[in-house]
C-alpha atoms as a PDB file:
ATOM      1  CA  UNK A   1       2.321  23.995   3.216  1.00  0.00           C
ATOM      2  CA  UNK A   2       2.975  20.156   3.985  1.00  0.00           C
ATOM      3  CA  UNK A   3       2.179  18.846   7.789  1.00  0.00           C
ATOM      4  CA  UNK A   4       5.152  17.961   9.713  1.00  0.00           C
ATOM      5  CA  UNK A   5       4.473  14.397   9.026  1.00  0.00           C
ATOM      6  CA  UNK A   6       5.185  15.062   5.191  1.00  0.00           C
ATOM      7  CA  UNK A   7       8.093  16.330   6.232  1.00  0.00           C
ATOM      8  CA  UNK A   8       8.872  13.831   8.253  1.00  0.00           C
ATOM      9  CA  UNK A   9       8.430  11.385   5.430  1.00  0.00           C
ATOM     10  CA  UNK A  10      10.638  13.535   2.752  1.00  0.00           C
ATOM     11  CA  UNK A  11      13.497  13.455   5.366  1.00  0.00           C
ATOM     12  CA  UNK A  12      13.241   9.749   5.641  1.00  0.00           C
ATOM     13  CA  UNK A  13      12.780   9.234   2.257  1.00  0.00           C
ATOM     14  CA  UNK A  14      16.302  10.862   1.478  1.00  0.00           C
ATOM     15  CA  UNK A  15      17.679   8.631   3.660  1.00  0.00           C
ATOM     16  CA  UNK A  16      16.598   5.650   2.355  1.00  0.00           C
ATOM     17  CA  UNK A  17      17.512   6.588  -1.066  1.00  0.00           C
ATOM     18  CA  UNK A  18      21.364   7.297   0.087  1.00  0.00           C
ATOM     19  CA  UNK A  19      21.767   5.269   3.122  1.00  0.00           C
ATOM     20  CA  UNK A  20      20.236   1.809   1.316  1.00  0.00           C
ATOM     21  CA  UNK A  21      22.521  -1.230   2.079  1.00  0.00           C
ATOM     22  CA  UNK A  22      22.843  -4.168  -0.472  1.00  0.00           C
ATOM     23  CA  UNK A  23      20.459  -7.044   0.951  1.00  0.00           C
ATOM     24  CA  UNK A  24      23.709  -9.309   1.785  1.00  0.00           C
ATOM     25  CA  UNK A  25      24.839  -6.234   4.247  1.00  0.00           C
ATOM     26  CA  UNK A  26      21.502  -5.729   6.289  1.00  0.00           C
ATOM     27  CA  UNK A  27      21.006  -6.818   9.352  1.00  0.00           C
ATOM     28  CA  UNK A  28      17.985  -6.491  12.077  1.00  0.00           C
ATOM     29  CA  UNK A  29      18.599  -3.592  13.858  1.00  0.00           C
ATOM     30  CA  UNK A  30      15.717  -3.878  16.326  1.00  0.00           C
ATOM     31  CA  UNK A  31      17.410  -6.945  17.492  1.00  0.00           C
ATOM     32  CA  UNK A  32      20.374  -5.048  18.095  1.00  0.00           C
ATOM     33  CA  UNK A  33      18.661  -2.744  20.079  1.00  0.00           C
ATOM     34  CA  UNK A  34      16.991  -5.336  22.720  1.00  0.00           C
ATOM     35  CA  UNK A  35      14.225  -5.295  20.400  1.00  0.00           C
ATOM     36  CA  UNK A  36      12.500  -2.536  22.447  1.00  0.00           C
ATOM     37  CA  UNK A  37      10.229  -1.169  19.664  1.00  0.00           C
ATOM     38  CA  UNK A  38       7.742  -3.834  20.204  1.00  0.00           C
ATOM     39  CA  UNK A  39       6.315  -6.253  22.416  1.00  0.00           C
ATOM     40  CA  UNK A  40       7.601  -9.710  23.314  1.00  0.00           C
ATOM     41  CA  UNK A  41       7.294 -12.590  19.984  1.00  0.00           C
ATOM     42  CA  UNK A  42       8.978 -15.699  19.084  1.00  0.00           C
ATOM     43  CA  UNK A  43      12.362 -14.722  18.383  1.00  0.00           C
ATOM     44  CA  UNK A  44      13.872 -13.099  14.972  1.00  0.00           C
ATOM     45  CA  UNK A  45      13.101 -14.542  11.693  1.00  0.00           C
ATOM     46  CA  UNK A  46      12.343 -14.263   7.778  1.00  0.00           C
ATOM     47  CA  UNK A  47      14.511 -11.617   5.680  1.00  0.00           C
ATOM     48  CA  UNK A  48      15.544  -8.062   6.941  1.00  0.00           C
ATOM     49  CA  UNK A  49      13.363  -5.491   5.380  1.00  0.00           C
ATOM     50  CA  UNK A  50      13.368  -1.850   5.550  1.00  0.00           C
ATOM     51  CA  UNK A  51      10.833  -0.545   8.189  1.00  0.00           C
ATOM     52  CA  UNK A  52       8.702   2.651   8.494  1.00  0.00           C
ATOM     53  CA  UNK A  53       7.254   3.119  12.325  1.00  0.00           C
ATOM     54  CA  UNK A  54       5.146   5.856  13.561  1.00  0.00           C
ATOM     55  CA  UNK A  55       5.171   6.556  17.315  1.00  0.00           C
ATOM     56  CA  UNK A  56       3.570   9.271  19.592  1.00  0.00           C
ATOM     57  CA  UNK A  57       0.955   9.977  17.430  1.00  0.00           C
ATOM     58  CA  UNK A  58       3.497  10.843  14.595  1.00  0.00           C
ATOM     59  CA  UNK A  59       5.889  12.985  16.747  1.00  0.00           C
ATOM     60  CA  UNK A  60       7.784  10.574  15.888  1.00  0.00           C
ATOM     61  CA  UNK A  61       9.539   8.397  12.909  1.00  0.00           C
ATOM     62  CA  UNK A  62      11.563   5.499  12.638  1.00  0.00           C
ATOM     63  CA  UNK A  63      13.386   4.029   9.377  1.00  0.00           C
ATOM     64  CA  UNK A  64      15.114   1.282  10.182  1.00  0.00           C
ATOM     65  CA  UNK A  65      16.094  -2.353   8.870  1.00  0.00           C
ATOM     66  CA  UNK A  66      14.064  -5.128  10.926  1.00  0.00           C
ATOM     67  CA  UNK A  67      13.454  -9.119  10.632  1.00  0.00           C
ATOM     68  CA  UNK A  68      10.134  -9.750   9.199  1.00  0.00           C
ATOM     69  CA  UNK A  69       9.271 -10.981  12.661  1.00  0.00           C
ATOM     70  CA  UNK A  70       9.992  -7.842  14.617  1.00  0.00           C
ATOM     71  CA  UNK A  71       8.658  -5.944  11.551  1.00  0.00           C
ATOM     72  CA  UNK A  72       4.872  -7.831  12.409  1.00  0.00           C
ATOM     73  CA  UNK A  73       4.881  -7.531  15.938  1.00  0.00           C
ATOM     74  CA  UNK A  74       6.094  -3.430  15.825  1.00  0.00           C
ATOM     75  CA  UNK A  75       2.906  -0.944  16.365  1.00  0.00           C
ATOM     76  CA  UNK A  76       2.365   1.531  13.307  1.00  0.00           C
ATOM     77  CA  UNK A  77       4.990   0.272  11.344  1.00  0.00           C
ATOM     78  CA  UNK A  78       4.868  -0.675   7.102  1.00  0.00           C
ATOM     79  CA  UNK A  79       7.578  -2.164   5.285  1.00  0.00           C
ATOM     80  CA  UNK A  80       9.139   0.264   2.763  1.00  0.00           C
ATOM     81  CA  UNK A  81       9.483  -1.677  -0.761  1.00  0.00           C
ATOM     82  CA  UNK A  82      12.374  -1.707  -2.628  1.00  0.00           C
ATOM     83  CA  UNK A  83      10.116  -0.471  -5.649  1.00  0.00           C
ATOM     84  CA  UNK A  84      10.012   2.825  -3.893  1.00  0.00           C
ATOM     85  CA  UNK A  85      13.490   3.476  -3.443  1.00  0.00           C
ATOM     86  CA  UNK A  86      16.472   5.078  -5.898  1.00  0.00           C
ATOM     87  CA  UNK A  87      19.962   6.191  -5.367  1.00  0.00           C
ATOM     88  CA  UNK A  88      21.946   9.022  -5.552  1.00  0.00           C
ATOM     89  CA  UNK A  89      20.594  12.334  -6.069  1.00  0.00           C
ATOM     90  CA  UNK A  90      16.794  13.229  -6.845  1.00  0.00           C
ATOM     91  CA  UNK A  91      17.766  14.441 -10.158  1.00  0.00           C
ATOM     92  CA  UNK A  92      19.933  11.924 -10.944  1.00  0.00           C
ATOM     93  CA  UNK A  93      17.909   9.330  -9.969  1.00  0.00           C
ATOM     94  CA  UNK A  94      14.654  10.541 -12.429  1.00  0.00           C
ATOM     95  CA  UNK A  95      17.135  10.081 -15.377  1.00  0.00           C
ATOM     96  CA  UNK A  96      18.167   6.428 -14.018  1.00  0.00           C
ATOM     97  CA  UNK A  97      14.714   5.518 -13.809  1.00  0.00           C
ATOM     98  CA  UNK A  98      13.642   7.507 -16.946  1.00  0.00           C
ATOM     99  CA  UNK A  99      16.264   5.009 -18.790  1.00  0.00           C
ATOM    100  CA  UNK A 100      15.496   1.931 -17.170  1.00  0.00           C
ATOM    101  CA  UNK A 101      11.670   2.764 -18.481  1.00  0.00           C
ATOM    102  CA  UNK A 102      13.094   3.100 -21.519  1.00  0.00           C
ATOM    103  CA  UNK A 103      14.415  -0.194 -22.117  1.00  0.00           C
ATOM    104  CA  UNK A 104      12.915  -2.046 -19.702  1.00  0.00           C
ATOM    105  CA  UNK A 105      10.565  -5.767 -19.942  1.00  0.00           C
ATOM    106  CA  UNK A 106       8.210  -5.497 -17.540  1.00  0.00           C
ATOM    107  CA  UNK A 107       9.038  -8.590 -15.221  1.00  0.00           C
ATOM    108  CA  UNK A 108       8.374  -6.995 -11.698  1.00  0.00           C
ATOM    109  CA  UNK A 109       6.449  -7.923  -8.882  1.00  0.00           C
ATOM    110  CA  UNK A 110       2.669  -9.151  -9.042  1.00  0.00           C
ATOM    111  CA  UNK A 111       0.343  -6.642  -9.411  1.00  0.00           C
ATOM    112  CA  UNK A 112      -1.140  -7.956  -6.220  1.00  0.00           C
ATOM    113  CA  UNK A 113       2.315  -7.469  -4.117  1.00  0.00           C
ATOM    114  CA  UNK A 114       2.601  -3.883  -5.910  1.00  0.00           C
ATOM    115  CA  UNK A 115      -0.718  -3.314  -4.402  1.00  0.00           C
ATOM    116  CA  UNK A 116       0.212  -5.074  -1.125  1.00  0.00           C
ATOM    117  CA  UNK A 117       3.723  -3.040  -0.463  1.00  0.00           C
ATOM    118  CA  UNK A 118       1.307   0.492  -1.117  1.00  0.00           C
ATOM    119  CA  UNK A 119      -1.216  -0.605   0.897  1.00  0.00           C
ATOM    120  CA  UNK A 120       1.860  -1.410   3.584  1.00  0.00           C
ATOM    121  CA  UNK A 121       3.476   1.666   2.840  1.00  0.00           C
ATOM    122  CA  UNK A 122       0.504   4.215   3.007  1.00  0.00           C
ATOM    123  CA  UNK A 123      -0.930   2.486   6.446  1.00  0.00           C
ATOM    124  CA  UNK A 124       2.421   4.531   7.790  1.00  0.00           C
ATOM    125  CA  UNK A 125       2.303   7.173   5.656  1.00  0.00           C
ATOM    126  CA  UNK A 126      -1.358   8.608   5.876  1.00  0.00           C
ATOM    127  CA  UNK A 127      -2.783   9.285   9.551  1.00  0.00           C
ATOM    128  CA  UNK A 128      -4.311   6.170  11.423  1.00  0.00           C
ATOM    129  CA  UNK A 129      -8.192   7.346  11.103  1.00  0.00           C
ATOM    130  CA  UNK A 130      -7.797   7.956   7.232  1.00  0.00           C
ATOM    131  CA  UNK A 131     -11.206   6.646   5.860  1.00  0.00           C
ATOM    132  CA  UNK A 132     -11.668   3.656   3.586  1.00  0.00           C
ATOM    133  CA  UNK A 133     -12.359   5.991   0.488  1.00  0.00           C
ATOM    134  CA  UNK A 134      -9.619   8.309   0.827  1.00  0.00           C
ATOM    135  CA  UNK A 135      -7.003   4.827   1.051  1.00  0.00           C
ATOM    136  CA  UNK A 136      -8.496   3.570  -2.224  1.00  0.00           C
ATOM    137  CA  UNK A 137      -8.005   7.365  -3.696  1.00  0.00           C
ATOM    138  CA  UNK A 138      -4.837   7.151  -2.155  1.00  0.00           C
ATOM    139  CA  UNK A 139      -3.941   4.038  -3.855  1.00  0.00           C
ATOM    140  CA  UNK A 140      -5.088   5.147  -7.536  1.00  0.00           C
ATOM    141  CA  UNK A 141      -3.130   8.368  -7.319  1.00  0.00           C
ATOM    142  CA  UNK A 142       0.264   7.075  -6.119  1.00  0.00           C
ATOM    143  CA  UNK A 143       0.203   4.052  -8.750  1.00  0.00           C
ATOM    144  CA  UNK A 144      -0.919   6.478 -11.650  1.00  0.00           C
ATOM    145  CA  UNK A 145       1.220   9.529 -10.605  1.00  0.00           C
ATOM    146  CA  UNK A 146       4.465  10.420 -12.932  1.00  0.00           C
ATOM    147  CA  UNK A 147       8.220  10.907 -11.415  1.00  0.00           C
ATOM    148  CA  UNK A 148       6.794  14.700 -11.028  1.00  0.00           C
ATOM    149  CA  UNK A 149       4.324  13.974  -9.042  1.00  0.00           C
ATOM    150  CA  UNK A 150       1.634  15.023 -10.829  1.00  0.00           C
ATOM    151  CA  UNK A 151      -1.407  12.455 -11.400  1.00  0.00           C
ATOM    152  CA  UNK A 152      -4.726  12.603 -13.272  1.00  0.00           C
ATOM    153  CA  UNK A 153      -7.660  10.850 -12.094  1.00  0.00           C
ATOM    154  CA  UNK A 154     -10.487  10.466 -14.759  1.00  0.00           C
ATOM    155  CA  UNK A 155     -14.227  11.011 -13.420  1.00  0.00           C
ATOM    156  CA  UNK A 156     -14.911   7.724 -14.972  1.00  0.00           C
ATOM    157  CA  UNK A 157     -12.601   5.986 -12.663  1.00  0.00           C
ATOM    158  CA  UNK A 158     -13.989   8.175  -9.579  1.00  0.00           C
ATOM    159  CA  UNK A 159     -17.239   6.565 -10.118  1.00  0.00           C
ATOM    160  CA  UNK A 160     -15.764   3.182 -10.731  1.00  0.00           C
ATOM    161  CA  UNK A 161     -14.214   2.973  -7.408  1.00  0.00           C
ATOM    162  CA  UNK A 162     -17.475   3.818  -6.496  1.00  0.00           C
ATOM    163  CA  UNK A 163     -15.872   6.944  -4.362  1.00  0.00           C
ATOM    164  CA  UNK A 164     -17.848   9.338  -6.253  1.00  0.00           C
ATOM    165  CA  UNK A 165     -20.353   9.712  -3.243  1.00  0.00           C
ATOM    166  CA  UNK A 166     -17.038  10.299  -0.733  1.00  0.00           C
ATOM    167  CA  UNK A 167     -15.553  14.060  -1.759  1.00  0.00           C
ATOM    168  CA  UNK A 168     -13.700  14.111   2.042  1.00  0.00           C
ATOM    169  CA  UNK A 169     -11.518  11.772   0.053  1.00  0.00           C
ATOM    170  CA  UNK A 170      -9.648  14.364  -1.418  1.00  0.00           C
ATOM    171  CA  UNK A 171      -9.786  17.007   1.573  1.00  0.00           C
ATOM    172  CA  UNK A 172      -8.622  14.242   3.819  1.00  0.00           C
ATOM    173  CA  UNK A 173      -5.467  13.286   2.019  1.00  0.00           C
ATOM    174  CA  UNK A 174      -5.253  17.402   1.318  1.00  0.00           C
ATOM    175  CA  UNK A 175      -5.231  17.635   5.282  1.00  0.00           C
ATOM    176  CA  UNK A 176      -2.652  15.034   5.447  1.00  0.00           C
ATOM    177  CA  UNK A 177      -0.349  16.743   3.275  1.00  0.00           C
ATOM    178  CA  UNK A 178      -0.037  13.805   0.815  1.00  0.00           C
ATOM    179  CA  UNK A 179      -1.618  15.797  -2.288  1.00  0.00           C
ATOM    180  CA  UNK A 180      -1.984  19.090  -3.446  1.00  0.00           C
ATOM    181  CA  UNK A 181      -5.469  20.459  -3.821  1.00  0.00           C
ATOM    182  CA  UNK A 182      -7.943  18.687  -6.717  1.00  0.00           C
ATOM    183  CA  UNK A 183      -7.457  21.737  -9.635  1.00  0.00           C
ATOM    184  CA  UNK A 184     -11.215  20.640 -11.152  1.00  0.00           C
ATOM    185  CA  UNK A 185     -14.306  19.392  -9.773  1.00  0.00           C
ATOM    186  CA  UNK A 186     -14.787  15.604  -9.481  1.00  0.00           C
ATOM    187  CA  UNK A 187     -17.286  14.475 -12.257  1.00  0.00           C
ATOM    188  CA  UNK A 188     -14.845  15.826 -14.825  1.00  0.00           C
ATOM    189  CA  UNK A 189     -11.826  14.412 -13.889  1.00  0.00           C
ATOM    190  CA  UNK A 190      -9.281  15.579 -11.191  1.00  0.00           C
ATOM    191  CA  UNK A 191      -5.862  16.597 -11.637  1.00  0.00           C
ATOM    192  CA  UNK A 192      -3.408  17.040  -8.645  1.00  0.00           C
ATOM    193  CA  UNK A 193       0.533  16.622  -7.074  1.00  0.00           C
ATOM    194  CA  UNK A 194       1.643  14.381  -4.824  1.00  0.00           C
ATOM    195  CA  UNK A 195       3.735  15.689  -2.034  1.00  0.00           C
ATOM    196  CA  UNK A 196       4.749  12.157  -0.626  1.00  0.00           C
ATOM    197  CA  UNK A 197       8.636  11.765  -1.978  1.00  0.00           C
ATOM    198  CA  UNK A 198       8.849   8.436  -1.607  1.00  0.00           C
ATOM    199  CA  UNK A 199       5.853   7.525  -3.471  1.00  0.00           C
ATOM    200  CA  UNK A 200       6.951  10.041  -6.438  1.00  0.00           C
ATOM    201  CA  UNK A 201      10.373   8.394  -6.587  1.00  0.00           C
ATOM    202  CA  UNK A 202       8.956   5.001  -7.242  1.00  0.00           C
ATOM    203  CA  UNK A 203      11.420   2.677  -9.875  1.00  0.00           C
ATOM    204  CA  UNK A 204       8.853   0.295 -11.551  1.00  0.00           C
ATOM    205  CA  UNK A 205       7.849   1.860 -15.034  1.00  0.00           C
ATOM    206  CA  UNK A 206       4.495   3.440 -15.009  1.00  0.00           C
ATOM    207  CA  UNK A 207       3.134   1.057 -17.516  1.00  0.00           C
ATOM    208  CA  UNK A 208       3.737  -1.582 -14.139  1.00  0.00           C
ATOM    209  CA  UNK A 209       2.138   0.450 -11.832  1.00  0.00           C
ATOM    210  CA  UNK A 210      -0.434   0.877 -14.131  1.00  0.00           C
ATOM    211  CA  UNK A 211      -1.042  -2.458 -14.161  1.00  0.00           C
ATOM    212  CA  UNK A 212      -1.514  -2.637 -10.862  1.00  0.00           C
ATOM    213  CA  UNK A 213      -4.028   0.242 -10.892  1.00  0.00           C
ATOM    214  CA  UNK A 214      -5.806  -1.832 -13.004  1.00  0.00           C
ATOM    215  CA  UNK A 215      -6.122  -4.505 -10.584  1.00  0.00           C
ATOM    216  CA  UNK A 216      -7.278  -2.658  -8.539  1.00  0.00           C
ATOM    217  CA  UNK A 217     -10.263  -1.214  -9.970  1.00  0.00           C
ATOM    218  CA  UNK A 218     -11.290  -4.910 -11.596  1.00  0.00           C
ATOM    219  CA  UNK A 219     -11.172  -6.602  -8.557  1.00  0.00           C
ATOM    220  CA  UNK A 220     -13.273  -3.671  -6.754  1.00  0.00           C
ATOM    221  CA  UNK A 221     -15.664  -3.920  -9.588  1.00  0.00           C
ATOM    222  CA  UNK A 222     -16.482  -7.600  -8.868  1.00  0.00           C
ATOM    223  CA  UNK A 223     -20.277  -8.641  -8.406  1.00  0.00           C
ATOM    224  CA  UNK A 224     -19.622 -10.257  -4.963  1.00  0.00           C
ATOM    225  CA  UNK A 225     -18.614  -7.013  -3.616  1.00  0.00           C
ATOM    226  CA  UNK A 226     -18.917  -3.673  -5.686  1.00  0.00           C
ATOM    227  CA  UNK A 227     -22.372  -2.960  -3.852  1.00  0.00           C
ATOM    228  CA  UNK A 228     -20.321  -2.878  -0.541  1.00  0.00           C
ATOM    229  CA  UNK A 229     -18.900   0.280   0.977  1.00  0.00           C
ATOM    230  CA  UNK A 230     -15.402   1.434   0.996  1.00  0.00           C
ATOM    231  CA  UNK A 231     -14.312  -0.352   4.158  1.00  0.00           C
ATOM    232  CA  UNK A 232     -15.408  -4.155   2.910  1.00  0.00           C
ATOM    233  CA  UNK A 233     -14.259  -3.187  -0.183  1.00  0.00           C
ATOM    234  CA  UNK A 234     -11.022  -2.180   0.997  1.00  0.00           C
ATOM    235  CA  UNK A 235     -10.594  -5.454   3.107  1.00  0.00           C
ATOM    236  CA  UNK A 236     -11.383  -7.475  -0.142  1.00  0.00           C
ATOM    237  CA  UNK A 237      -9.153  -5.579  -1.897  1.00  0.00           C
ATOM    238  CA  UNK A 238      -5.826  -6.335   1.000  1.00  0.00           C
ATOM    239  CA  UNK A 239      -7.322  -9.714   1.006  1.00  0.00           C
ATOM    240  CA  UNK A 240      -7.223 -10.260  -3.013  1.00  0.00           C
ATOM    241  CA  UNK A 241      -3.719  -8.366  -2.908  1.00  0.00           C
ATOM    242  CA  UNK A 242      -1.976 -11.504  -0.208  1.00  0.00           C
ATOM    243  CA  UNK A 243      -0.309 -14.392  -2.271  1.00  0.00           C
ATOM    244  CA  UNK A 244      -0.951 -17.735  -1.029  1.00  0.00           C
ATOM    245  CA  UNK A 245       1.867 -19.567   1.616  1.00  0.00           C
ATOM    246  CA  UNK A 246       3.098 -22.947   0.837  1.00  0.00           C
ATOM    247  CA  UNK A 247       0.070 -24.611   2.268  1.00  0.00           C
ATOM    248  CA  UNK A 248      -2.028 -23.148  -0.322  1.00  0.00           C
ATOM    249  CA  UNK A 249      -3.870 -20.298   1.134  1.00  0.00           C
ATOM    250  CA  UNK A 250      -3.332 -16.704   2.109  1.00  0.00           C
ATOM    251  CA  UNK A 251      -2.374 -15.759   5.627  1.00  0.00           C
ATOM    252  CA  UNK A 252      -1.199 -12.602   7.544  1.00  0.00           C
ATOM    253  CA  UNK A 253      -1.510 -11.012  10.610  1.00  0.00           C
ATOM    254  CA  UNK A 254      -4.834  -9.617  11.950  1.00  0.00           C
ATOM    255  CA  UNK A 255      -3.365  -6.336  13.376  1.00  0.00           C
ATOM    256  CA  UNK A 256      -1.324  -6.051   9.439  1.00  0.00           C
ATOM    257  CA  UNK A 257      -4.603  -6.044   7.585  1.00  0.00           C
ATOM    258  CA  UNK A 258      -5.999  -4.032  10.330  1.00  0.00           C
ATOM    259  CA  UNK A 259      -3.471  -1.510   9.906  1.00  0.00           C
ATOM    260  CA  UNK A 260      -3.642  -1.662   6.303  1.00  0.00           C
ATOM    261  CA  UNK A 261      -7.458  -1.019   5.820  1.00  0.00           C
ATOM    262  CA  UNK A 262      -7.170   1.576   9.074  1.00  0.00           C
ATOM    263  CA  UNK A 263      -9.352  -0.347  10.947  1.00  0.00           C
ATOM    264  CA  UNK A 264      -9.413  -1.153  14.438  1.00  0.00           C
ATOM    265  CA  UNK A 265      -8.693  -4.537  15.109  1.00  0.00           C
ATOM    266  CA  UNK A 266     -12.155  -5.908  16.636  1.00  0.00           C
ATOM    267  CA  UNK A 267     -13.970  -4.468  13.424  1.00  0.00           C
ATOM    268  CA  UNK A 268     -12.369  -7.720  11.310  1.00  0.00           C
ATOM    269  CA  UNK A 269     -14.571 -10.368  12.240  1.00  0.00           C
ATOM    270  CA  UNK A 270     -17.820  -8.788  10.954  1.00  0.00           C
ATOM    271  CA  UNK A 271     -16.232  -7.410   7.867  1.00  0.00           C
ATOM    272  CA  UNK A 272     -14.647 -10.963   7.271  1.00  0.00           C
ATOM    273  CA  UNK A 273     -17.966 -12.762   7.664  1.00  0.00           C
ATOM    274  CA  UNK A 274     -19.578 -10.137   5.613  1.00  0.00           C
ATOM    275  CA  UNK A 275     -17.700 -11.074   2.335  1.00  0.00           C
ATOM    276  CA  UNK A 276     -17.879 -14.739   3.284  1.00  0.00           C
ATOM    277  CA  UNK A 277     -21.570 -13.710   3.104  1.00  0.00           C
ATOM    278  CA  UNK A 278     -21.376 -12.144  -0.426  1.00  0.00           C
ATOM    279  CA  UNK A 279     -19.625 -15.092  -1.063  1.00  0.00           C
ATOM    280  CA  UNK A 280     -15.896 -13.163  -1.982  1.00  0.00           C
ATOM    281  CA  UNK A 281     -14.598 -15.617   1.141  1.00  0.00           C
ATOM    282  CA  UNK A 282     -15.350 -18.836   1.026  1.00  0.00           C
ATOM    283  CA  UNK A 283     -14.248 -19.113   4.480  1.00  0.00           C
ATOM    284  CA  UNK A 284     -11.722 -17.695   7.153  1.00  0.00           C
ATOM    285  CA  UNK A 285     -10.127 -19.181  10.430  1.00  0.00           C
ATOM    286  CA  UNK A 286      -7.244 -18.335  12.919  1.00  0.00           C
ATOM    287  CA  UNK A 287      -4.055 -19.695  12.847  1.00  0.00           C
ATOM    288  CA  UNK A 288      -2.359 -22.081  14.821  1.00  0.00           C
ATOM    289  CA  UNK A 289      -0.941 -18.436  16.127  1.00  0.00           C
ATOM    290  CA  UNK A 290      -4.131 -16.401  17.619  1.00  0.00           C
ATOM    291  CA  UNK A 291      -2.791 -13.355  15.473  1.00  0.00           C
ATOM    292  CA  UNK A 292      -3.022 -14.743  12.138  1.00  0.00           C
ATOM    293  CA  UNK A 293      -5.300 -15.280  10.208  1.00  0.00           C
ATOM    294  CA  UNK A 294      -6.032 -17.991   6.775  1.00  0.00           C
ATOM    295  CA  UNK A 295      -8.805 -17.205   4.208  1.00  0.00           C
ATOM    296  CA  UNK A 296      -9.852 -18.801   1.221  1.00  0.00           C
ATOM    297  CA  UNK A 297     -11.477 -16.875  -1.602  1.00  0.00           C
ATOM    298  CA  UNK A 298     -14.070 -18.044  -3.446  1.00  0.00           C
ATOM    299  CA  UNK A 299     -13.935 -19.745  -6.840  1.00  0.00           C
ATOM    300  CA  UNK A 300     -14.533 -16.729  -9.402  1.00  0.00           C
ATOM    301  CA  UNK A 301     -12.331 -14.628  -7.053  1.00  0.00           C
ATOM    302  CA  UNK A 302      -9.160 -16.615  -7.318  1.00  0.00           C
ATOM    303  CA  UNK A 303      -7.068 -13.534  -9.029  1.00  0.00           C
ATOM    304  CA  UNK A 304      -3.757 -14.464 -10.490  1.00  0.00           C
ATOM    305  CA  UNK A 305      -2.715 -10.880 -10.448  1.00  0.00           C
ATOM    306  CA  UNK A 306      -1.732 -10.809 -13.922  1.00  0.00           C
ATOM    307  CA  UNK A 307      -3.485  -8.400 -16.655  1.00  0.00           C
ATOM    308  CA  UNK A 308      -1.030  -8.212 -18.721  1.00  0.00           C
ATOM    309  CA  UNK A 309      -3.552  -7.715 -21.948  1.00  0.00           C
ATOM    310  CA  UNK A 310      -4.339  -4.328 -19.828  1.00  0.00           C
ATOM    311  CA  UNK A 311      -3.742  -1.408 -21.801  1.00  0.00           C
ATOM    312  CA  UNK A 312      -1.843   1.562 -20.193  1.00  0.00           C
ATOM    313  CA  UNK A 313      -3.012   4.067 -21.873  1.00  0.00           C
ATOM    314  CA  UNK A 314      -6.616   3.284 -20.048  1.00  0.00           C
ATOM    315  CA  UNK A 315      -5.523   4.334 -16.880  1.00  0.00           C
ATOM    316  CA  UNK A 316      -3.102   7.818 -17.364  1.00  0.00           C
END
């Protein structure tokens, strides 16, 4: 039976797949609203984006569309990304997708801002305290799951995400009510359905989100840190996954990668100095802004995000 947060979820996942507004049409609706949902910042800014927030300990569930400043300075909230969302009905919205497979050239987003938007999304979607090794499991199954949900994870790749020694993986995202129950034991592969709509009614081909997958495992597979734990690991990998800004290096929020990673927010610094350490970081610093934070990464660990002479077939 799926947790009233599941629940929550498929109800707001309907609405964003019939209530989605054309880009030109949106507007901040926090700033409409007084912006009461979060706590005093600089003023609206950046494009609107479409906004999951968790409040009360998940009693409650917000979808709305917010700035991308109100957006970073809301509590337990994720941007949605437009790769997750269709139109119409369910049904009718496989076959679009089915057809834009079909005959589509891949030319989507990154892999690393595929990986970034999940990483967003499941910070809202999975329960604060959800362990480092269940988030990467997390990760692998909703890029490598099919428009039925159903997703096969090979006991090769178990061990190399190196979450072979971490079975609450699966019983925490069982608790959760994001999967259905493993159907065979870990070291020969695991099969299992995803319960989260929004993740199962993802547009992008699964040959992109493969792709992705991909990344994912090759940059956790790196010398500097595959020797780590999840939770470094997991940083590295939100790190890796953050384009650079104009000035030529990555930046975000402390409290976003926080969030992201499920990490509380005075656990950063060590972790951050840690894979400066192992030498994936060749440095990080605060912003001009307190909250933000700039990182460089290291010479061999500049990823372009691009594997496009991947095949898919490696990773169903």
């Amino acid at each position: 039976m799926r947790t009233a947060p599941s629940q929550a979820l498929t109800h707001l996942a309907a609405h964003a797949r019939h209530d989605f507004l054309p880009r030109h049409l949106r507007t901040c609706q926090c700033h409409s609203h007084g912006c009461r949902w979060h706590s005093r910042h600089r003023g609206c800014s950046g494009p609107v984006l479409l906004v999951l927030t968790r409040e009360r300990g998940g009693r409650l569930w917000r979808l709305a569309d917010t700035c991308a400043a109100c957006a970073a300075a809301t509590d337990h909230a994720a941007v949605v990304p437009d790769t997750v969302l269709a139109t119409a009905s369910p049904a009718a919205s496989v076959n679009r997708i089915r057809q834009r497979q079909r005959r589509r050239v891949p030319h989507g987003p990154s892999e690393q801002v595929r990986v970034r938007e999940m990483l967003s999304y499941l910070a809202a979607a999975l329960p604060a305290r959800t362990s480092a090794a269940a988030r990467l499991l997390a990760l692998q199954c909703a890029l490598r799951s099919t428009t039925a949900g159903k997703v096969n994870i090979p006991a090769g790749l178990i061990r190399g995400m190196r979450i072979a020694s971490e079975p609450s993986a699966f019983t925490e995202l069982e608790a959760a009510g994001w999967l259905r129950s493993p159907t065979g034991p870990a070291h020969t592969g695991t099969s299992m359905e995803l319960l989260d709509t929004a993740v199962r009614m993802q547009a992008p081909a699964r040959a992109d989100r493969a792709r992705a997958a991909n990344w994912i495992l090759l940059t956790c597979q790196m010398s500097e840190i595959r020797q780590l734990g999840a939770t470094p690991r997991l940083l590295a990998l939100a790190l890796a996954a953050h384009l650079p800004v104009e000035t030529g290096s990555p930046a975000a929020e402390q409290e976003a990668l926080a969030r992201m990673c499920g990490l509380p927010l005075q656990e950063l610094t060590p972790l951050l100095d840690m894979l400066v350490a192992t030498r994936f970081l060749r440095s990080w610093a605060h912003g001009a802004v307190p909250e933000d934070l700039h990182w460089e990464l290291a010479g061999r660990t500049q990823l372009t995000g691009s594997f496009s002479g991947l095949e898919a077939d490696r990773v169903t």
